[in-house]
N, C-alpha and C. Protein backbone atom coordinates (compact mmCIF):
# COMPACT_ATOMS: atom_id res chain seq x y z
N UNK A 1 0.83 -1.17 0.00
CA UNK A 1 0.00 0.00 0.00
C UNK A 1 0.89 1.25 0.00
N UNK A 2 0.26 2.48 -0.76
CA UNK A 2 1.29 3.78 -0.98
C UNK A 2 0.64 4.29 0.22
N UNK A 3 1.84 4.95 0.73
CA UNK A 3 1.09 6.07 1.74
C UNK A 3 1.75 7.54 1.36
N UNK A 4 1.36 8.37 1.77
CA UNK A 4 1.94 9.73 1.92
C UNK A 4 2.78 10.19 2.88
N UNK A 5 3.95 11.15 3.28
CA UNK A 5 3.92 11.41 4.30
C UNK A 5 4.71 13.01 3.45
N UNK A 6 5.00 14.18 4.84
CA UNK A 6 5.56 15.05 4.83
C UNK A 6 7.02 14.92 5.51
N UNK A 7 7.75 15.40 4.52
CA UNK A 7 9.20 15.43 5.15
C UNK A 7 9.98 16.72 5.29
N UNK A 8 10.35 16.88 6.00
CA UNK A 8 10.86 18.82 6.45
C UNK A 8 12.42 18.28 6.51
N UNK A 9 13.33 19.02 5.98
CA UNK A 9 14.65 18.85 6.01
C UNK A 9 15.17 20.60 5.88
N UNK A 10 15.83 20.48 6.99
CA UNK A 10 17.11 21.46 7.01
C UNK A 10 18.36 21.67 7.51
N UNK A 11 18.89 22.14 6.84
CA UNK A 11 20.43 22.39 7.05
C UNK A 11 21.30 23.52 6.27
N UNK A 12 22.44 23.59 6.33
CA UNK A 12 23.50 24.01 5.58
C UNK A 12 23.09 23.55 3.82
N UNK A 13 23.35 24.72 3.24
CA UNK A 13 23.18 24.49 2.06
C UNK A 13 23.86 23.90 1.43
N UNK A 14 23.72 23.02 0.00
CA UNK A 14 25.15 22.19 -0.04
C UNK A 14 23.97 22.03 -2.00
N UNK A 15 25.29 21.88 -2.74
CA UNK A 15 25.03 21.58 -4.24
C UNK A 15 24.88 20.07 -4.50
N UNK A 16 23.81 19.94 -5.10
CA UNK A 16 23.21 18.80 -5.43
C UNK A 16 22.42 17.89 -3.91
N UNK A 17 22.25 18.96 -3.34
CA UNK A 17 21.34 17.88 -2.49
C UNK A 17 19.74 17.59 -2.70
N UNK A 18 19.18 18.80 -3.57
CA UNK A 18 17.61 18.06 -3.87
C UNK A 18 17.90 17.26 -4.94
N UNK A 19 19.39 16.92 -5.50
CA UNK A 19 18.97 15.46 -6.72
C UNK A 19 19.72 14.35 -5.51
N UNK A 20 20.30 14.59 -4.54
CA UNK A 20 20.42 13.30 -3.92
C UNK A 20 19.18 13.12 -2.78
N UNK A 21 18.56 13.81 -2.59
CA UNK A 21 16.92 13.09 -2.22
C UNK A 21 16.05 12.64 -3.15
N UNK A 22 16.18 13.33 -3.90
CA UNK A 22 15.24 12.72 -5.35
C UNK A 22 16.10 11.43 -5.10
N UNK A 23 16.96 11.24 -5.28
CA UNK A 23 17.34 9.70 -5.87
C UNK A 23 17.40 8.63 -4.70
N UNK A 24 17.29 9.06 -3.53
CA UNK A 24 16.73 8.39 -2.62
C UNK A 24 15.30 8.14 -2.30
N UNK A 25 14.43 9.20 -2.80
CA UNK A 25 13.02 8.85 -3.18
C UNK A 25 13.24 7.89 -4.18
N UNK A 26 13.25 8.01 -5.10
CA UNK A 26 13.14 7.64 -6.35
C UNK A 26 13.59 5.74 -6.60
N UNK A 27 15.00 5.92 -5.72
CA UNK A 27 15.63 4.08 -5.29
C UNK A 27 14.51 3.54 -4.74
N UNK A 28 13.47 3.89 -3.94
CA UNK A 28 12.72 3.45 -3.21
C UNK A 28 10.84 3.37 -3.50
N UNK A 29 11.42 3.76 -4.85
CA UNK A 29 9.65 3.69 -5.64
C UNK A 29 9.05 4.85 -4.71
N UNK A 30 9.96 6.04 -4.72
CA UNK A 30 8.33 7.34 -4.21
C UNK A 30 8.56 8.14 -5.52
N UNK A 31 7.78 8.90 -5.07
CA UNK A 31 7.71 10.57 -5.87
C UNK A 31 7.55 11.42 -5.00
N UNK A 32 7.84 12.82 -5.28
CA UNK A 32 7.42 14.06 -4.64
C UNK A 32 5.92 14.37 -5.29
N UNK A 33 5.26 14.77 -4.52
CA UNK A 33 3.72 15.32 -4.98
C UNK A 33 4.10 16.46 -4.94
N UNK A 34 4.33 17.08 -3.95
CA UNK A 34 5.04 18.47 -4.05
C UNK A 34 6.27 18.88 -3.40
N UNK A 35 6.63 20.12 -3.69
CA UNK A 35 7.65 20.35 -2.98
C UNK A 35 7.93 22.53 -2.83
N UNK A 36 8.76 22.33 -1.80
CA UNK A 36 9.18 23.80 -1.68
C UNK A 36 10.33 23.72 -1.21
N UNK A 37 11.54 24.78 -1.46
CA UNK A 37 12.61 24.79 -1.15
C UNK A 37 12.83 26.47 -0.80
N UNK A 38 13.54 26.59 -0.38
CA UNK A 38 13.86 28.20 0.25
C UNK A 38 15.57 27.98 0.72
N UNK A 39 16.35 28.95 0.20
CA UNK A 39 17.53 28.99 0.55
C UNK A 39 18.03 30.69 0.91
N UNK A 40 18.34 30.55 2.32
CA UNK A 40 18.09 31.95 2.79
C UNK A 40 19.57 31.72 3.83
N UNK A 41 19.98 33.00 3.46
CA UNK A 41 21.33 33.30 4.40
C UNK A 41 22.17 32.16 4.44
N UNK A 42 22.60 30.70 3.71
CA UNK A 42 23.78 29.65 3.34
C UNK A 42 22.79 28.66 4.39
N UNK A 43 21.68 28.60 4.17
CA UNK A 43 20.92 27.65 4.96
C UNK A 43 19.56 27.31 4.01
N UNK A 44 19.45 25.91 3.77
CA UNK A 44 18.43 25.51 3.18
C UNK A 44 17.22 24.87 3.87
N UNK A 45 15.78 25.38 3.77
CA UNK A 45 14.65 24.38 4.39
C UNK A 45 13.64 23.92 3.22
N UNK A 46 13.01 23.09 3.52
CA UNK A 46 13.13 21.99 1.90
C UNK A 46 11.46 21.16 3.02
N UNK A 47 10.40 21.17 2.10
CA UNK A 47 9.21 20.49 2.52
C UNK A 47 9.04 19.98 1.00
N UNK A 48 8.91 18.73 1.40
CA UNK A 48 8.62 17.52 0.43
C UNK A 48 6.95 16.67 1.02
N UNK A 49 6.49 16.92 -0.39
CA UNK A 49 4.74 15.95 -0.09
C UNK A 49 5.63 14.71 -0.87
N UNK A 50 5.67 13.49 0.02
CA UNK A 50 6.02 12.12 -0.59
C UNK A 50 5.14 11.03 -0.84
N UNK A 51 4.92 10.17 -1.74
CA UNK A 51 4.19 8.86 -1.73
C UNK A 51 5.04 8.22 -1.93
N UNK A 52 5.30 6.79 -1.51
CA UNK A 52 5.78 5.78 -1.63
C UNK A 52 5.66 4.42 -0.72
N UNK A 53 5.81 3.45 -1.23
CA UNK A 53 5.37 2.03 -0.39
C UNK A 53 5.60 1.86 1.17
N UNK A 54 4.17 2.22 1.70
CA UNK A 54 4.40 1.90 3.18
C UNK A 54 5.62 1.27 3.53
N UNK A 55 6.10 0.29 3.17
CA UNK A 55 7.25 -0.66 3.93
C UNK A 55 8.56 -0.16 3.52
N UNK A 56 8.67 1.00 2.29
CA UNK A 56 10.28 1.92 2.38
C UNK A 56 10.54 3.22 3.32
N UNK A 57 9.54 3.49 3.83
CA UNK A 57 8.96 4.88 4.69
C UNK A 57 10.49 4.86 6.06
N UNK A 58 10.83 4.02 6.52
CA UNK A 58 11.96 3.61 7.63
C UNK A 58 13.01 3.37 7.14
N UNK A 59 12.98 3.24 5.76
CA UNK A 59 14.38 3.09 4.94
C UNK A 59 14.62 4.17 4.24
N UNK A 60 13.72 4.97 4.26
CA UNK A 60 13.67 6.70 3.31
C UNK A 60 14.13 7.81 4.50
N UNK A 61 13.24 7.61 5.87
CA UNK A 61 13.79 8.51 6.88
C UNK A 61 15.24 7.96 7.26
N UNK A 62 15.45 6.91 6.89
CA UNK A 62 16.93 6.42 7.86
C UNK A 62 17.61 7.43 7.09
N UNK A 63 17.78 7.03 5.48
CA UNK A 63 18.87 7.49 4.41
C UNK A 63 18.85 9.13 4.64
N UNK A 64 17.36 9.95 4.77
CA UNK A 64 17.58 11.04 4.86
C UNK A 64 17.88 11.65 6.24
N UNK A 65 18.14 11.13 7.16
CA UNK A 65 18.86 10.83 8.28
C UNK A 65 20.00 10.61 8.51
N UNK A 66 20.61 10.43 7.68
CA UNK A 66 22.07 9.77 7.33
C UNK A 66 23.36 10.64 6.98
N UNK A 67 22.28 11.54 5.72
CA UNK A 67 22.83 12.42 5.00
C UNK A 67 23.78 13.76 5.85
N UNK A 68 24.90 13.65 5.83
CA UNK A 68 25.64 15.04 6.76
C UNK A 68 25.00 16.55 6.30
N UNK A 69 24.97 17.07 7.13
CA UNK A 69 24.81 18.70 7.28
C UNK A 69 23.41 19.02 7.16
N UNK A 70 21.84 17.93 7.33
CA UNK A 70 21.06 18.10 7.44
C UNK A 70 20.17 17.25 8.62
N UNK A 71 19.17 17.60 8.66
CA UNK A 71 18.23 17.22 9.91
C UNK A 71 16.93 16.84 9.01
N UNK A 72 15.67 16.16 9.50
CA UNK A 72 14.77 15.80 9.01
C UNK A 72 14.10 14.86 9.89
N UNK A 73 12.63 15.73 9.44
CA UNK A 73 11.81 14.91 10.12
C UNK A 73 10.64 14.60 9.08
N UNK A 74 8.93 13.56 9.60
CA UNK A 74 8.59 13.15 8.44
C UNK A 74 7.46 13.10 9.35
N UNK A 75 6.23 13.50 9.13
CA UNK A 75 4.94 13.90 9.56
C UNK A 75 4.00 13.03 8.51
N UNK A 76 2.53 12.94 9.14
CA UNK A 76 1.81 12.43 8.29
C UNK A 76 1.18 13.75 7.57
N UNK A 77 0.42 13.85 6.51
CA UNK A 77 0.06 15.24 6.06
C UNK A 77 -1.28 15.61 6.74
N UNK A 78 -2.14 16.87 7.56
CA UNK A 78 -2.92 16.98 8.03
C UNK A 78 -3.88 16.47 7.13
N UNK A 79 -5.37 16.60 7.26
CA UNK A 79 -6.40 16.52 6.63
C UNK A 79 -7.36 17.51 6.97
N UNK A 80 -7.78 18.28 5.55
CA UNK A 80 -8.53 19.70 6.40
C UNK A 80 -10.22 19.08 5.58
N UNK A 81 -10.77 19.36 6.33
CA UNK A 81 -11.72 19.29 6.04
C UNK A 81 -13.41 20.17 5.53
N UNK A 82 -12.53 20.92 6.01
CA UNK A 82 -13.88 22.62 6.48
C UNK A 82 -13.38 22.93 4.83
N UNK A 83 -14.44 23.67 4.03
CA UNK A 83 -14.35 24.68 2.70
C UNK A 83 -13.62 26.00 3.11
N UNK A 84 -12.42 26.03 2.14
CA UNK A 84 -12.02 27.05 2.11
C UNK A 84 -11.50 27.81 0.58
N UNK A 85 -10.62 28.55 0.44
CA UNK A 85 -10.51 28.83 -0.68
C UNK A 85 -9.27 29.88 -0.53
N UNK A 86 -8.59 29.66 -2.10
CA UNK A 86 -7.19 30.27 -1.88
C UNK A 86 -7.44 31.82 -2.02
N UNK A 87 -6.64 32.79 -1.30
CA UNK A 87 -6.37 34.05 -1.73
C UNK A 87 -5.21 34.70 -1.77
N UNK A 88 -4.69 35.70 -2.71
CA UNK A 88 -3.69 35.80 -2.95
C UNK A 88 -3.67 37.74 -2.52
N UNK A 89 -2.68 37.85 -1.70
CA UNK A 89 -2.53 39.52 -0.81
C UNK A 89 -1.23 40.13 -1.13
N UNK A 90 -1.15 41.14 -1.26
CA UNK A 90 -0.22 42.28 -0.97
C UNK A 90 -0.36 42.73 -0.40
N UNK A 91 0.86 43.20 0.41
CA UNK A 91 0.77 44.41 1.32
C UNK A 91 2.25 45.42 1.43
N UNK A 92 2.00 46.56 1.38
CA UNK A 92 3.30 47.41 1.11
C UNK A 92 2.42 48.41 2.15
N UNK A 93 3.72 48.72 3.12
CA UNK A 93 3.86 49.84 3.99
C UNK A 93 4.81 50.11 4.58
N UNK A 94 4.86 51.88 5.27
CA UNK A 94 6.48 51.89 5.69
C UNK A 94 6.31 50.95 7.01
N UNK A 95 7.51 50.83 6.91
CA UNK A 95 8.28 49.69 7.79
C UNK A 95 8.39 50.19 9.38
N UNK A 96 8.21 49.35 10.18
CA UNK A 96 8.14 49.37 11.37
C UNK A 96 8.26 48.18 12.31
N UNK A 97 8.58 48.24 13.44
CA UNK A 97 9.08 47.24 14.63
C UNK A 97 7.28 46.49 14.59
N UNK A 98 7.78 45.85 14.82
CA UNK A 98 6.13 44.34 15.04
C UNK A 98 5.32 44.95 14.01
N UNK A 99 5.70 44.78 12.65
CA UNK A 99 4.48 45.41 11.24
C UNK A 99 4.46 43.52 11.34
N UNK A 100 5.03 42.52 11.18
CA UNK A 100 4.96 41.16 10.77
C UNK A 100 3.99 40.68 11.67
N UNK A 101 4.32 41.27 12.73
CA UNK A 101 3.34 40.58 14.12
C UNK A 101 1.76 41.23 13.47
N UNK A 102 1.71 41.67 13.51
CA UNK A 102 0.13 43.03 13.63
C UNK A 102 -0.04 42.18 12.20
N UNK A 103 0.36 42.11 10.91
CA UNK A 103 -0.17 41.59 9.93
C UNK A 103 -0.78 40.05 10.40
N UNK A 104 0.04 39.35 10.51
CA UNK A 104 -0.19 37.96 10.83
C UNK A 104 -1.17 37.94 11.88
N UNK A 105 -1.20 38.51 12.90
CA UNK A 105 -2.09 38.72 13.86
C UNK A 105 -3.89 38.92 13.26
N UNK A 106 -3.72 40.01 12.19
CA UNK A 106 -4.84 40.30 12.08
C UNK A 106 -5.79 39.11 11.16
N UNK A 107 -4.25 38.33 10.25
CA UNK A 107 -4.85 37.25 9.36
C UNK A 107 -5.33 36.09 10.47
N UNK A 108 -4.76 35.97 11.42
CA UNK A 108 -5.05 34.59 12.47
C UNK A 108 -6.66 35.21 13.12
N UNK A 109 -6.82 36.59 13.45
CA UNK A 109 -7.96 36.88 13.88
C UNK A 109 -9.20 36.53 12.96
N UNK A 110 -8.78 36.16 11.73
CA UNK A 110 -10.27 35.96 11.48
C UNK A 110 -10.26 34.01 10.73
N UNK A 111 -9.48 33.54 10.97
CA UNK A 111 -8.98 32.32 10.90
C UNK A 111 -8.58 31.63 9.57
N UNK A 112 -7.86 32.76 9.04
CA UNK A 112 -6.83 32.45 7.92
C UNK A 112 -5.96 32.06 7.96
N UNK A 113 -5.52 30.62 7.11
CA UNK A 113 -3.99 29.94 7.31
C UNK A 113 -3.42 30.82 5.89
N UNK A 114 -2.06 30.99 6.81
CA UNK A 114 -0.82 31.69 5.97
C UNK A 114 -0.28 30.48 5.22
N UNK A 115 -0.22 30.25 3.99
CA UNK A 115 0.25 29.31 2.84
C UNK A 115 1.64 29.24 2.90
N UNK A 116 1.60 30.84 2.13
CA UNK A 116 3.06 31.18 1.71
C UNK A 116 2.96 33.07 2.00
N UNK A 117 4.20 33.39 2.70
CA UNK A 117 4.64 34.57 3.05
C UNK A 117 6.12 34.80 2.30
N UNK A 118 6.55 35.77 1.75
CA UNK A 118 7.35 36.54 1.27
C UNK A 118 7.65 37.78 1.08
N UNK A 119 8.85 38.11 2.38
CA UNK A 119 8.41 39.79 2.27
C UNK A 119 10.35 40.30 2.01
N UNK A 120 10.20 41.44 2.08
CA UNK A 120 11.49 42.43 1.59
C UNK A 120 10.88 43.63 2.58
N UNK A 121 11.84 44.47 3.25
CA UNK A 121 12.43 45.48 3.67
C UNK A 121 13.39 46.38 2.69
N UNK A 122 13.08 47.24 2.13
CA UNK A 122 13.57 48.20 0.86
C UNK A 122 13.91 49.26 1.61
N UNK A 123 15.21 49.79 1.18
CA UNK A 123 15.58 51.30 1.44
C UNK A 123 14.70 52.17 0.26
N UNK A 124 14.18 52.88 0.32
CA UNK A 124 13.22 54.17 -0.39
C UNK A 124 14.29 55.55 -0.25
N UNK A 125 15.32 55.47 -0.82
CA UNK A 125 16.16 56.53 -0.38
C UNK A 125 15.35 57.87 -0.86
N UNK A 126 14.79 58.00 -1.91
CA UNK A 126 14.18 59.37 -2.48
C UNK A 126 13.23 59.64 -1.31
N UNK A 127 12.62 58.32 -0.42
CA UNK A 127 11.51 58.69 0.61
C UNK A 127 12.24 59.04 1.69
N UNK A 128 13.21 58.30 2.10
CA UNK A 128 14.20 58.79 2.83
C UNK A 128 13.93 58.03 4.62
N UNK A 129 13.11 56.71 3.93
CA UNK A 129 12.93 55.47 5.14
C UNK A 129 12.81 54.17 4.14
N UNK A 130 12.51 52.92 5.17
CA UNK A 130 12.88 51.81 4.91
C UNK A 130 10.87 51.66 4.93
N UNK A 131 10.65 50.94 3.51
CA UNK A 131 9.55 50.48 3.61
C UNK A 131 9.38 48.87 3.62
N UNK A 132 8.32 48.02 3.46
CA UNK A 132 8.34 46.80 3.66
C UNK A 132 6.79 46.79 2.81
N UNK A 133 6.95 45.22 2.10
CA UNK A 133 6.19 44.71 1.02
C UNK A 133 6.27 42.88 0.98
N UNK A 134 5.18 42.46 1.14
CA UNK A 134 5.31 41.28 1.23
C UNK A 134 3.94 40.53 0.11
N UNK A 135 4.37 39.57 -0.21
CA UNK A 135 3.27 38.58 -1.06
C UNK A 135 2.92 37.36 -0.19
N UNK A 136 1.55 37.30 -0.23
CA UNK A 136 0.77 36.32 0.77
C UNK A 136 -0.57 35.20 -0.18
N UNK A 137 0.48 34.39 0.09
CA UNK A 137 -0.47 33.01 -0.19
C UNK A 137 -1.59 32.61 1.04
N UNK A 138 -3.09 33.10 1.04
CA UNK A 138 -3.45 32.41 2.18
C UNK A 138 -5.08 31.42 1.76
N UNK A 139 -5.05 30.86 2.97
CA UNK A 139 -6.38 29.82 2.83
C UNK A 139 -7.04 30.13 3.77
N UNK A 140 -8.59 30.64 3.10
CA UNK A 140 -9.52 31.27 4.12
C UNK A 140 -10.79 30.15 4.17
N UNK A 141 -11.66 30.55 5.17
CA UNK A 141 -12.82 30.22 5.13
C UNK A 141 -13.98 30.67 3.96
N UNK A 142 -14.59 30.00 2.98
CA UNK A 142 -15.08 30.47 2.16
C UNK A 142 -16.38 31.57 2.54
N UNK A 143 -16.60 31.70 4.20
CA UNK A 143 -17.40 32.86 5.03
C UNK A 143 -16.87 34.35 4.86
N UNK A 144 -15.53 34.10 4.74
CA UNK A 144 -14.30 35.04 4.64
C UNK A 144 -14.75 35.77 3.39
N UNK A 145 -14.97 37.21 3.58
CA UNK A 145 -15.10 38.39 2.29
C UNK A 145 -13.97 39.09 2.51
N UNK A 146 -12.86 38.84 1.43
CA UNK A 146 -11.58 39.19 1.16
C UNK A 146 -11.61 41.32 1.22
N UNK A 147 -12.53 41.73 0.83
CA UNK A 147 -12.13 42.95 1.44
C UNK A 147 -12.39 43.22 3.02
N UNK A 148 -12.93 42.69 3.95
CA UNK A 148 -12.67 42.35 5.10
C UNK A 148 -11.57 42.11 5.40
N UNK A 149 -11.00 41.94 5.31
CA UNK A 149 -9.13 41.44 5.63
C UNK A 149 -8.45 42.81 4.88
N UNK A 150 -8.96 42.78 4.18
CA UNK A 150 -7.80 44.33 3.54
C UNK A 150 -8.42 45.35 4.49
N UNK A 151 -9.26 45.60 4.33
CA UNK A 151 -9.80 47.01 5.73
C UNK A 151 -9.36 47.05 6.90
N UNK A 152 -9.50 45.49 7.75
CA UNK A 152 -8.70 45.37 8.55
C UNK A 152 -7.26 45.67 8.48
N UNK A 153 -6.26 45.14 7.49
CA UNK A 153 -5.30 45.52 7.32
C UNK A 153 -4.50 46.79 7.31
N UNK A 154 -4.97 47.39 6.47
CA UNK A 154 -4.89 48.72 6.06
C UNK A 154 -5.51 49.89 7.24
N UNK A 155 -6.62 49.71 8.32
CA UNK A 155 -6.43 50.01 9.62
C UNK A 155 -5.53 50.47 10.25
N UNK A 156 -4.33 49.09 10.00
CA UNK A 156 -2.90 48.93 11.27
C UNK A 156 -2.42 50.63 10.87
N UNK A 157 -1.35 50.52 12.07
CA UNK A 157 -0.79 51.70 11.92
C UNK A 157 0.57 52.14 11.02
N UNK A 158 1.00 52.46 10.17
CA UNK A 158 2.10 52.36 9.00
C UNK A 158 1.59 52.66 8.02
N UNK A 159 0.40 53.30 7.62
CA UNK A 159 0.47 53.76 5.98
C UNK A 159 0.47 52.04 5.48
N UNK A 160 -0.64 50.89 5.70
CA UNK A 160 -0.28 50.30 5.15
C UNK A 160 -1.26 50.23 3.94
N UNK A 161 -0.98 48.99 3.09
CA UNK A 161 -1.91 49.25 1.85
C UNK A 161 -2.10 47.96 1.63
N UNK A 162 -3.13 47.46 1.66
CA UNK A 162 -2.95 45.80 1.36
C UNK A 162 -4.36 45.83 -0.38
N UNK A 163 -3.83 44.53 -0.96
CA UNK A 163 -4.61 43.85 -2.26
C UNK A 163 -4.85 43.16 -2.26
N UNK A 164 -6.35 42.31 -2.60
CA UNK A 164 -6.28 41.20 -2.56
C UNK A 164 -7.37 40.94 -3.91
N UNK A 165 -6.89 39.22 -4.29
CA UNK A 165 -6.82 39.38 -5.65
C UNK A 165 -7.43 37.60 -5.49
């Protein structure tokens, strides 16, 4: 029987290490269903959706266990069940101490999971401060009316400006 599981690996960044997991999936009859990788400051974190034969699952965590300069662990994948639906946000405002907190805060207040976050801190030299702009993958409740979340947003204090699309 195939099962699924989630595998989180990080460490030190190093060349050719998502083709030597692939090929340790791969020796072992899985696939990736999905995947994400992020390599930030000489450090890599790496989420892999896996299928492969229940009975290689202890021979897949050993090997990726094995491997020097990384760590890993291997979860079953949640199961959500409630309707929701994807939305996709911007938000650009000047920059300030806890702007990440107060955003995220306001998305958890109405019980939105954060997908994917990606933000930048920009010097604005002609403005003559540091602003901040981020892209937001999130999964709402399909109760959820997406300009509700931008009003809220755009509320906070910073000149902020949020989109949602």
């Amino acid at each position: 029987m195939k099962i699924r599981t989630i595998a989180t690996v990080t460490g030190t960044d190093q060349p050719g290490l998502l083709k030597q997991l692939a090929g340790f999936t791969h020796e072992l009859e899985g696939k990736w269903l999905s995947s994400k990788v992020i390599h930030l400051a000489g450090q890599t974190a790496i989420l892999l959706e896996i299928e492969l034969p229940e009975q290689n699952l202890d021979t897949l965590r050993q090997q990726f266990s094995a491997h020097p300069g990384i760590t890993s662990q291997f979860t079953p994948p949640a199961s959500i069940n409630d309707a929701r639906f994807t939305l996709a946000l911007q938000v650009d405002a000047d920059d300030r101490a806890g702007l990440i907190h107060d955003i995220t805060g306001a998305i958890h207040e109405m019980d939105i999971n954060i997908v994917n976050f990606d933000s930048l801190r920009l010097t604005a030299s002609d403005l003559g401060r540091t602003v901040f702009t981020a892209t937001l993958e999130l999964s709402a409740p399909t109760q959820i009316e997406s300009k509700v979340l931008v009003e809220k947003l755009e509320a906070l204090p910073g000149n902020v400006r949020a989109e949602a699309a």
